[in-house]
C-alpha atoms as a PDB file:
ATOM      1  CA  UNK A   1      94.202 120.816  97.550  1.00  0.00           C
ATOM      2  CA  UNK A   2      95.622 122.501 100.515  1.00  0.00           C
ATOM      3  CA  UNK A   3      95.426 126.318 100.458  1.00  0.00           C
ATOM      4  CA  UNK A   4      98.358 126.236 102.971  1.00  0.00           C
ATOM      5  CA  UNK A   5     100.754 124.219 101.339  1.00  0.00           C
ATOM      6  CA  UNK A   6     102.669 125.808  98.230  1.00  0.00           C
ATOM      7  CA  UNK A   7     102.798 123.380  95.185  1.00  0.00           C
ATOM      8  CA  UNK A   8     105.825 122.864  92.929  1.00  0.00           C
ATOM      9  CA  UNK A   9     104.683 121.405  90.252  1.00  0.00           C
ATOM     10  CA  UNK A  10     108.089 120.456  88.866  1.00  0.00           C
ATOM     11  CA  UNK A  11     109.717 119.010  92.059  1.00  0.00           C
ATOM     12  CA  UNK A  12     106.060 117.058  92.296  1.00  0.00           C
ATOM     13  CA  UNK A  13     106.400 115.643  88.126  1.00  0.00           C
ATOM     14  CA  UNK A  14     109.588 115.241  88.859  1.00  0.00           C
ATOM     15  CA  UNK A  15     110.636 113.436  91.948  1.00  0.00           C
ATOM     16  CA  UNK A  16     106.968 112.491  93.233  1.00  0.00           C
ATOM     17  CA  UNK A  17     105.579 111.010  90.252  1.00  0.00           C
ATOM     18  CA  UNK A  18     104.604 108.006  92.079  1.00  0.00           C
ATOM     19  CA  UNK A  19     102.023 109.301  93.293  1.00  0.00           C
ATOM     20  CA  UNK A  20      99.659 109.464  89.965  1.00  0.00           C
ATOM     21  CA  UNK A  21     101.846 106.248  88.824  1.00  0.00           C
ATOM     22  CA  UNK A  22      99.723 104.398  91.727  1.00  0.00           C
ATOM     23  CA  UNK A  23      96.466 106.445  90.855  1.00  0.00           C
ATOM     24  CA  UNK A  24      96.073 104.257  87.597  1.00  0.00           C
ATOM     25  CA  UNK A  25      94.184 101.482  89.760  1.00  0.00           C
ATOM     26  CA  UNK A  26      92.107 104.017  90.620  1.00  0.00           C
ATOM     27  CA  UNK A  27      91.282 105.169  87.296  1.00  0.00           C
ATOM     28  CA  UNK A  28      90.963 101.630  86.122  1.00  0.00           C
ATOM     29  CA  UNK A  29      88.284 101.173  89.273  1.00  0.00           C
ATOM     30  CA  UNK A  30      86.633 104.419  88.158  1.00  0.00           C
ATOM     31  CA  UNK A  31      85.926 102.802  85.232  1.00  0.00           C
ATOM     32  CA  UNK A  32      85.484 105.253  82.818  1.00  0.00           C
ATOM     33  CA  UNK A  33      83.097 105.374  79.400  1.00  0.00           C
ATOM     34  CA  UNK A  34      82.571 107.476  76.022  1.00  0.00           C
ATOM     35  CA  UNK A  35      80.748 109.995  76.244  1.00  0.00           C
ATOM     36  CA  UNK A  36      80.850 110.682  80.137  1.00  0.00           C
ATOM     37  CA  UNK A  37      81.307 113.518  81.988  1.00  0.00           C
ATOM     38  CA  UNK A  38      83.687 113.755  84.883  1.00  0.00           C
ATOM     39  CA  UNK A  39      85.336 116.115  87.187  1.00  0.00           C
ATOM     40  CA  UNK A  40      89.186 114.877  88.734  1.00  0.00           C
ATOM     41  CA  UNK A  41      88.772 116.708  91.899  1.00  0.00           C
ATOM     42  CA  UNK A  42      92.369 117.694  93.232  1.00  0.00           C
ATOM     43  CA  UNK A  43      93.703 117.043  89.352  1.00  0.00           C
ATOM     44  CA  UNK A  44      97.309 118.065  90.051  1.00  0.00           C
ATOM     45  CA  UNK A  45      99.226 117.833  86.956  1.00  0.00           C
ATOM     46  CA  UNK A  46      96.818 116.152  85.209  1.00  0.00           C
ATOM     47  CA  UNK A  47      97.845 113.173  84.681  1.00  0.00           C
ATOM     48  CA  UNK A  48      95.413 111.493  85.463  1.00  0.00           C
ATOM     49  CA  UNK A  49      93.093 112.924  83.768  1.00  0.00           C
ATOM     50  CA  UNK A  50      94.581 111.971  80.984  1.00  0.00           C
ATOM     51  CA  UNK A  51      93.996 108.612  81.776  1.00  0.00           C
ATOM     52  CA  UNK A  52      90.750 109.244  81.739  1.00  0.00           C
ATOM     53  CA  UNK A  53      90.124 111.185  78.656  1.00  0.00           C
ATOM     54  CA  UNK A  54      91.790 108.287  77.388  1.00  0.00           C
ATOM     55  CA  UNK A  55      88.689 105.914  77.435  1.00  0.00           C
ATOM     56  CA  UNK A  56      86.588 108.956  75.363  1.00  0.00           C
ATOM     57  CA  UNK A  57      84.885 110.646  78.717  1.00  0.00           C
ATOM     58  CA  UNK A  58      84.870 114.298  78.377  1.00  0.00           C
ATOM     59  CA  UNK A  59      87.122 115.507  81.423  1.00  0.00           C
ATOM     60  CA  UNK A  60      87.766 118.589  83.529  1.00  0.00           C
ATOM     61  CA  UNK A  61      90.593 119.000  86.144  1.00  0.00           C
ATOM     62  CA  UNK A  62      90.104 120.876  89.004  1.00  0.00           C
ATOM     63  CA  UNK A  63      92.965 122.287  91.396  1.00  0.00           C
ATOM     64  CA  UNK A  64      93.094 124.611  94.064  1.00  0.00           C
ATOM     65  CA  UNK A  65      97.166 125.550  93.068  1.00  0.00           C
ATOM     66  CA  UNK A  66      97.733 127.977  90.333  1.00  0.00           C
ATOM     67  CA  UNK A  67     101.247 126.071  89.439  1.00  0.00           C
ATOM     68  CA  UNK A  68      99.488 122.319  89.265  1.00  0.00           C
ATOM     69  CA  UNK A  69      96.758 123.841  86.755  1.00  0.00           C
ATOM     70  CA  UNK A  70      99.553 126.176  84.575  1.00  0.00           C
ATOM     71  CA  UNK A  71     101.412 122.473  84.508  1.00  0.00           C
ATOM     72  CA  UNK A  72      98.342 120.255  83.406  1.00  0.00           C
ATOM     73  CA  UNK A  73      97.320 123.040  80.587  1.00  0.00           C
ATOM     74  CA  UNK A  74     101.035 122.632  79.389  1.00  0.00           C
ATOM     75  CA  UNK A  75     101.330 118.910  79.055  1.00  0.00           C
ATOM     76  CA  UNK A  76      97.761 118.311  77.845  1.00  0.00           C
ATOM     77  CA  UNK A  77      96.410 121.216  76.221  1.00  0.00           C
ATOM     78  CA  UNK A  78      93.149 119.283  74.832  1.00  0.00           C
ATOM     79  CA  UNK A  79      91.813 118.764  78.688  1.00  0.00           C
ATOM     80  CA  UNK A  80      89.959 121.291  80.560  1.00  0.00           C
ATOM     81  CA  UNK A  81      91.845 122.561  84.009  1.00  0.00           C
ATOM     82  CA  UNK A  82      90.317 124.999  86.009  1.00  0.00           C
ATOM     83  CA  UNK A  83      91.454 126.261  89.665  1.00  0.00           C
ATOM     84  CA  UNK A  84      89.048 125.796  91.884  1.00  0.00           C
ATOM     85  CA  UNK A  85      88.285 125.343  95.675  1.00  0.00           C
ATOM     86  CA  UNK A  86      86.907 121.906  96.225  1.00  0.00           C
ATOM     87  CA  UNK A  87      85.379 122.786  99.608  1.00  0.00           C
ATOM     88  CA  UNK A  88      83.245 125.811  98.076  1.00  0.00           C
ATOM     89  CA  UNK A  89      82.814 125.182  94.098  1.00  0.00           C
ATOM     90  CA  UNK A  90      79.453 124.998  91.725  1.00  0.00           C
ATOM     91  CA  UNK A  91      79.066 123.218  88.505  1.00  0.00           C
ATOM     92  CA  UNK A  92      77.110 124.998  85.289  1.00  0.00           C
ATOM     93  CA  UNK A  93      76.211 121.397  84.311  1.00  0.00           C
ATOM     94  CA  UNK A  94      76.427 117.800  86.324  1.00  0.00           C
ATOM     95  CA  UNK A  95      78.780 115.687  86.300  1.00  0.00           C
ATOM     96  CA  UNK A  96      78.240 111.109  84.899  1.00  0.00           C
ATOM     97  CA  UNK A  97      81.576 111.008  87.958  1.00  0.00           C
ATOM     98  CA  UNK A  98      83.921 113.115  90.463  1.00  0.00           C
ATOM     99  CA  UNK A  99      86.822 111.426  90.774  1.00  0.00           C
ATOM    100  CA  UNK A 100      89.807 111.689  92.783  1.00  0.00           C
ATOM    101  CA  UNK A 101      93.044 110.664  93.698  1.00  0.00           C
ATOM    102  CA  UNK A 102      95.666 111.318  96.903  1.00  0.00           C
ATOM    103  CA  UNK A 103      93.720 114.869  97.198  1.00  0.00           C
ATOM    104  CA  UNK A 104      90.788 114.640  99.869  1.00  0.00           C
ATOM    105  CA  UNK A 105      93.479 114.312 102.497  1.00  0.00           C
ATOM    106  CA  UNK A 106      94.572 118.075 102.169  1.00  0.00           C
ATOM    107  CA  UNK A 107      91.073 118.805 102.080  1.00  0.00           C
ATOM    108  CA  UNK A 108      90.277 119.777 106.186  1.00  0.00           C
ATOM    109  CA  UNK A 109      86.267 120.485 105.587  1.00  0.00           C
ATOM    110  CA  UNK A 110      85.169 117.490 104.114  1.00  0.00           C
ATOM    111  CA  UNK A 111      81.573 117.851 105.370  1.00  0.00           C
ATOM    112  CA  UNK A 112      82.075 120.652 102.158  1.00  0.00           C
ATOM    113  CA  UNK A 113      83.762 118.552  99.690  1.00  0.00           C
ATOM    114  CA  UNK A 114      81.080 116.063 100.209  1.00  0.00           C
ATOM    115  CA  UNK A 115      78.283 118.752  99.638  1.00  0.00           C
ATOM    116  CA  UNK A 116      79.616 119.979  96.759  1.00  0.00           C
ATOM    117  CA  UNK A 117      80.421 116.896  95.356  1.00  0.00           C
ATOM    118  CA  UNK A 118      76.773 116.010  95.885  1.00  0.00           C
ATOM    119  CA  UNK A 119      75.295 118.758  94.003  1.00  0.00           C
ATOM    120  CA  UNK A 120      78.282 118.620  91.105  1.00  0.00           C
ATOM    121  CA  UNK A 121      76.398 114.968  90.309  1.00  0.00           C
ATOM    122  CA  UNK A 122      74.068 113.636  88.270  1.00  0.00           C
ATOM    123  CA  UNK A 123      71.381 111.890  89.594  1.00  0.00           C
ATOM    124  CA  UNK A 124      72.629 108.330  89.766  1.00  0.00           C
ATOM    125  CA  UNK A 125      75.876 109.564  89.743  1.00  0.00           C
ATOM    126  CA  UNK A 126      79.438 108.230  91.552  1.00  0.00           C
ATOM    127  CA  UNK A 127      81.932 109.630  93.313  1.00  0.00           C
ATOM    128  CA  UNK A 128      85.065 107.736  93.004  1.00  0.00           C
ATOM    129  CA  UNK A 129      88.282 108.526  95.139  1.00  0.00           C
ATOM    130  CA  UNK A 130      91.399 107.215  97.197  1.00  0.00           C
ATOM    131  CA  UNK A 131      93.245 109.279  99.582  1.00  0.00           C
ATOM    132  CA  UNK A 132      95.160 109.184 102.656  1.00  0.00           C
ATOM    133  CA  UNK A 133      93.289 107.451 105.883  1.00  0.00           C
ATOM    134  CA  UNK A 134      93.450 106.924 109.781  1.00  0.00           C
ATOM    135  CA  UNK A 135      97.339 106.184 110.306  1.00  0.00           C
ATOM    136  CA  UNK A 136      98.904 107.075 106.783  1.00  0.00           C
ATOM    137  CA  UNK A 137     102.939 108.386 107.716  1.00  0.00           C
ATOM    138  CA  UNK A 138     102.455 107.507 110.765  1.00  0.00           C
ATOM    139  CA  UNK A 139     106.177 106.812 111.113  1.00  0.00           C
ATOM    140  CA  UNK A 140     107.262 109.833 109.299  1.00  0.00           C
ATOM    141  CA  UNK A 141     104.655 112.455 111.122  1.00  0.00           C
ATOM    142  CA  UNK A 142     105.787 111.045 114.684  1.00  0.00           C
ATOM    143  CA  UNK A 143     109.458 111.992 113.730  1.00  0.00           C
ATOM    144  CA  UNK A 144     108.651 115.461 112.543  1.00  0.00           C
ATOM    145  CA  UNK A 145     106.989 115.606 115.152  1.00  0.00           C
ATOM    146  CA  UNK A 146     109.736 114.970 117.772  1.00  0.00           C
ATOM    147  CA  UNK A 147     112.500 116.677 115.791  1.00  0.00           C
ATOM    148  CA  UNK A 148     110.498 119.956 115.817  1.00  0.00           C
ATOM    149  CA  UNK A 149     109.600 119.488 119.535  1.00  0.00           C
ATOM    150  CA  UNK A 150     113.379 118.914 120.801  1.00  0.00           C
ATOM    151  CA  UNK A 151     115.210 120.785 118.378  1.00  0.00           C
ATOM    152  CA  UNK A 152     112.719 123.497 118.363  1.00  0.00           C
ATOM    153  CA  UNK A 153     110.221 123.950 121.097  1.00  0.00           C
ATOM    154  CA  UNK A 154     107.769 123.742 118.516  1.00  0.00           C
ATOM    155  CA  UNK A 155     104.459 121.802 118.980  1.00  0.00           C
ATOM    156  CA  UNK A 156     103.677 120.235 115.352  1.00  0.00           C
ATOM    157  CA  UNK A 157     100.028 119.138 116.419  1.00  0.00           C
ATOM    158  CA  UNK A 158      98.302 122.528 115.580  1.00  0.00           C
ATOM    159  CA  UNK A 159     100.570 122.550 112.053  1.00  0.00           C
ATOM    160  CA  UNK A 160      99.790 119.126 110.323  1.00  0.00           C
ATOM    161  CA  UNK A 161      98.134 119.974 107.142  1.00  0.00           C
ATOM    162  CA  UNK A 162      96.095 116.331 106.410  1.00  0.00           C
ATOM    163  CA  UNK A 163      93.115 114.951 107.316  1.00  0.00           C
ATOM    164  CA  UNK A 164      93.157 111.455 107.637  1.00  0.00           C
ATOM    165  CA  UNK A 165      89.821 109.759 108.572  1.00  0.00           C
ATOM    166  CA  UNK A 166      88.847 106.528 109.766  1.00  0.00           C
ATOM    167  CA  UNK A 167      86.951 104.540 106.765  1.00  0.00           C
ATOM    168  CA  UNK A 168      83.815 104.689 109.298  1.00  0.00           C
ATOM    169  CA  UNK A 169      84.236 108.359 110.007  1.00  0.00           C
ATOM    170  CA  UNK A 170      84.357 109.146 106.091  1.00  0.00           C
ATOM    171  CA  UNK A 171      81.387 106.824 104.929  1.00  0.00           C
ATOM    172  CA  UNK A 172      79.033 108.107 107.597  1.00  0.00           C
ATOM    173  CA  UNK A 173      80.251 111.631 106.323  1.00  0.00           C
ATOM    174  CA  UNK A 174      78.536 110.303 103.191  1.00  0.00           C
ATOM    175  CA  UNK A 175      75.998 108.963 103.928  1.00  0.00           C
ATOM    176  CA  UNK A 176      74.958 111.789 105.997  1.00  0.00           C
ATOM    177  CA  UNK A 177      75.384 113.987 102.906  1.00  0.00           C
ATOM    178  CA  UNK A 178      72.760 111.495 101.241  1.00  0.00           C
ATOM    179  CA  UNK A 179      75.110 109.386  99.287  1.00  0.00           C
ATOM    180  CA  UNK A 180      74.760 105.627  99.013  1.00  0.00           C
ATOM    181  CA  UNK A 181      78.537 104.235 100.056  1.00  0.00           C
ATOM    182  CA  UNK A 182      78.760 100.824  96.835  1.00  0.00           C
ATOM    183  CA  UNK A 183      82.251 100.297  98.514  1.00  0.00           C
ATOM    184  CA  UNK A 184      85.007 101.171 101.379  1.00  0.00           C
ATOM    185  CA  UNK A 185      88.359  99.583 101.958  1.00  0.00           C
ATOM    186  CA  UNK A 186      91.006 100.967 104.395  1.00  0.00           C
ATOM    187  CA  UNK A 187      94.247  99.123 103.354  1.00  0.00           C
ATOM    188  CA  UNK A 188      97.938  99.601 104.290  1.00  0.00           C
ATOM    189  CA  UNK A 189     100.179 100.351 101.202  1.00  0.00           C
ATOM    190  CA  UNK A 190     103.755 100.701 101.688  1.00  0.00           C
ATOM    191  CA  UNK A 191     105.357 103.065  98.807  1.00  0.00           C
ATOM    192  CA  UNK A 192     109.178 103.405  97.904  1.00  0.00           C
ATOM    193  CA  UNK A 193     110.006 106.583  97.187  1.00  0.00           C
ATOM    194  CA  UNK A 194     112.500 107.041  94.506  1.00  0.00           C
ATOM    195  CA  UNK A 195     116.138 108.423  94.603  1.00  0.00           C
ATOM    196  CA  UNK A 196     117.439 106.609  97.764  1.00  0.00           C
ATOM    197  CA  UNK A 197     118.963 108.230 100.224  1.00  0.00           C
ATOM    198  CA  UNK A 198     117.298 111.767  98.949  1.00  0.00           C
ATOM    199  CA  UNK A 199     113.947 110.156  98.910  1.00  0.00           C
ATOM    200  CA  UNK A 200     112.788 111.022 102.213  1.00  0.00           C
ATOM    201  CA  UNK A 201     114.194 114.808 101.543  1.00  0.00           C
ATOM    202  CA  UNK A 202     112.049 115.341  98.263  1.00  0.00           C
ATOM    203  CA  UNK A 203     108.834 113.774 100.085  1.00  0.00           C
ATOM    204  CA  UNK A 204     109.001 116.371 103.031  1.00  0.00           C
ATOM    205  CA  UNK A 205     109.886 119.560 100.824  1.00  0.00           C
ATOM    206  CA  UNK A 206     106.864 118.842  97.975  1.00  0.00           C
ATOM    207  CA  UNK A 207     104.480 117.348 101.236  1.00  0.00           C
ATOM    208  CA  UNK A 208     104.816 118.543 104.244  1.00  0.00           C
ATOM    209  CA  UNK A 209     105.801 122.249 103.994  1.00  0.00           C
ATOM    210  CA  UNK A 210     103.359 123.378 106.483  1.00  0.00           C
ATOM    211  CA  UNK A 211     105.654 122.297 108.989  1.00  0.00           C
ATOM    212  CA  UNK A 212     108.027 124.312 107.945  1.00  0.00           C
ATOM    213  CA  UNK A 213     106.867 127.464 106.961  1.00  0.00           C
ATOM    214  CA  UNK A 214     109.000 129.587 109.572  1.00  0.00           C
ATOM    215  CA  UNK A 215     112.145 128.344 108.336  1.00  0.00           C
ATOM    216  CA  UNK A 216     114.874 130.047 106.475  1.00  0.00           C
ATOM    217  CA  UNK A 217     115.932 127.246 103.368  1.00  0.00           C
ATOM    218  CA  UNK A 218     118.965 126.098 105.761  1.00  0.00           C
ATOM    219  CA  UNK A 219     117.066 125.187 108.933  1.00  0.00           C
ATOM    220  CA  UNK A 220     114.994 123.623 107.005  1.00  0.00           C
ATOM    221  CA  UNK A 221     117.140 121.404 105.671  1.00  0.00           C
ATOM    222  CA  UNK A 222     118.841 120.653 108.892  1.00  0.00           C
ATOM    223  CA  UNK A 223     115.402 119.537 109.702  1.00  0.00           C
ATOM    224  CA  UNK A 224     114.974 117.205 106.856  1.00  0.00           C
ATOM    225  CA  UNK A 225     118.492 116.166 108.018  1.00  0.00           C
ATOM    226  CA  UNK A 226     117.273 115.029 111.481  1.00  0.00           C
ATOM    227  CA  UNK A 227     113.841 113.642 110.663  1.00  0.00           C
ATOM    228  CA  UNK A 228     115.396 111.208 108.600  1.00  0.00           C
ATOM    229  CA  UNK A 229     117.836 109.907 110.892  1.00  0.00           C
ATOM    230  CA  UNK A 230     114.945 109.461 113.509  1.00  0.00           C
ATOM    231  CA  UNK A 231     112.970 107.685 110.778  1.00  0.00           C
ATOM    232  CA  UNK A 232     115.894 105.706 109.171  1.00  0.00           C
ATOM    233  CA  UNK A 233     115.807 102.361 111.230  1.00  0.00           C
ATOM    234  CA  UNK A 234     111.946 102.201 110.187  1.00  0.00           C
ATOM    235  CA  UNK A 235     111.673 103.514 107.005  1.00  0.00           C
ATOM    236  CA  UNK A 236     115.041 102.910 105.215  1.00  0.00           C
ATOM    237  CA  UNK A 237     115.250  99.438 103.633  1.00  0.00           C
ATOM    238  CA  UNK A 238     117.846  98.342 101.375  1.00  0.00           C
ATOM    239  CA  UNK A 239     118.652 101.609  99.751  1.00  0.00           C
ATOM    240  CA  UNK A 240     115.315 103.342  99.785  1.00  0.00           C
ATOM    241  CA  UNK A 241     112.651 104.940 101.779  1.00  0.00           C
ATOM    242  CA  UNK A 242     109.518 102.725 101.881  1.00  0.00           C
ATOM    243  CA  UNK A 243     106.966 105.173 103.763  1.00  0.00           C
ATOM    244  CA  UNK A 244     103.583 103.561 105.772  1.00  0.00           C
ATOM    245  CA  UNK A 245     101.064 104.707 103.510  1.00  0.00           C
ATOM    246  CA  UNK A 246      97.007 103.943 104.739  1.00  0.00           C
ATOM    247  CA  UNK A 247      94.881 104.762 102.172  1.00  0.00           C
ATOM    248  CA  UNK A 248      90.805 104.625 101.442  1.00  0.00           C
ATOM    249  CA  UNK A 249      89.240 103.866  98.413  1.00  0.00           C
ATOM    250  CA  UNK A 250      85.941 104.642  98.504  1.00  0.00           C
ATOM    251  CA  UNK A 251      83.035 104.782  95.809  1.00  0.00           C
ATOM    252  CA  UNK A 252      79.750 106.531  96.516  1.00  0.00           C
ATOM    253  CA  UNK A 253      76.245 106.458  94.619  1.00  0.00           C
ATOM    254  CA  UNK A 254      74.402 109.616  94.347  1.00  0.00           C
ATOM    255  CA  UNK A 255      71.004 107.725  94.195  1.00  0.00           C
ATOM    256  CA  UNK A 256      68.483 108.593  91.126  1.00  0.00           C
ATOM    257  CA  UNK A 257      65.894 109.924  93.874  1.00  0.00           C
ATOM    258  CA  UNK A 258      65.582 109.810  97.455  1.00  0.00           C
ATOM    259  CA  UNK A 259      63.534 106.848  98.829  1.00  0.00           C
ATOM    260  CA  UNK A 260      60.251 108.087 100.197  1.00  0.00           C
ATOM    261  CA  UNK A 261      59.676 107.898 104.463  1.00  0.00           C
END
């Protein structure tokens, strides 16, 4: 995950659990067998990996935060975490799967996740993943956006800390790593967040800290204060936050050999 963004793993079991609640689809999608292999690139907490060990495959959780991987060892001391870099990492042995879920996003190289992805595979191998694409919080970046320009001067363009492709621009990243794309969907998902009104206020401290970094805790909350009364007559619905997630799910072949020319 993002090395500018600091991770707190409680405030993200805690209040943001949704996110690997929705990651079981995923998971299901990955399909996952005894015996196999696989990596859960951007692991988090580990709950998800879980999941997966689950169905008797032999999984290792990777994270780029020191707190997510301390977490995941605590609550499921039988899996393998590691922290690792998942734009610059090497595997010891290949991998039957890489999987991944609401990670790739904080991920700003890609062209390097995809490389090393590649070469973490087996031949024949599949990378399986869903993250955040083209348009996901709109809503909610446009109104951190304009509370940080007229309340602060501040331009939030050079300061957003996601990377949210098009499902064209990510499967021609792909392919042009060598990877056969099975399957690509770019769908809108709108989540509820839980703990109405505070909802909104939980999502922007555990998410979208890079914003933020320059302020004292106080501004900062100000902040929060204002970007959710810009986003309220979008986002707020009948006692919660329901935020525009756009996400890809994408599954990619690592073909057995590379057809001759």
């Amino acid at each position: 995950m993002s090395s500018n963004h600091a991770w707190q793993s409680g405030l993200y079991d805690n209040k943001l659990g949704f996110v690997s609640e929705l990651g079981k689809g995923v998971v299901e999608w990955l399909d996952p067998q005894q015996g196999e292999r696989i990596l859960d690139l951007g692991c988090g907490t580990g709950d998800l990996a879980y999941a997966i060990s689950k169905a008797g495959a032999n999984v290792t959780g990777m994270d780029l935060s020191d707190a997510m991987i301390e977490k995941a060892r605590d609550k499921y001391p039988d899996i393998r975490f590691i922290t690792g870099n998942a734009e610059q990492f090497q595997v010891a042995e290949p991998f039957d799967a890489v999987f991944s879920n609401a990670a790739l996003h904080w991920m700003k190289n890609a062209g390097q996740v995809a490389e090393c992805v590649w070469h973490a595979l087996k031949p024949g191998g599949r990378f399986v993943a869903e993250f955040g694409g083209r348009g996901n919080v709109e809503q909610v970046v446009k109104a951190i956006g304009a509370v940080l320009e007229e309340n602060y001067g501040i331009d939030a363009s050079g300061l957003h800390p996601w990377y949210f492709p098009s499902i064209a621009e990510y499967s021609s990243l792909l392919e042009r790593q060598g990877f056969h794309v099975a399957y690509a969907v770019h769908f809108d998902r709108p989540t509820p967040l839980p703990d109405g009104e505070e909802g909104l206020r939980h999502w922007l401290s555990g998410f979208a800290g890079g914003f933020f970094e320059s302020f004292a805790e106080e501004e900062r909350s100000k902040a929060f204060a204002n970007i959710a009364a810009k986003a309220r007559d979008d986002l707020f619905r009948d006692g919660s936050w329901r935020l525009d997630y756009k996400r890809i799910r994408i599954k990619a072949i690592k073909p057995s050999s590379r057809a001759a020319i």
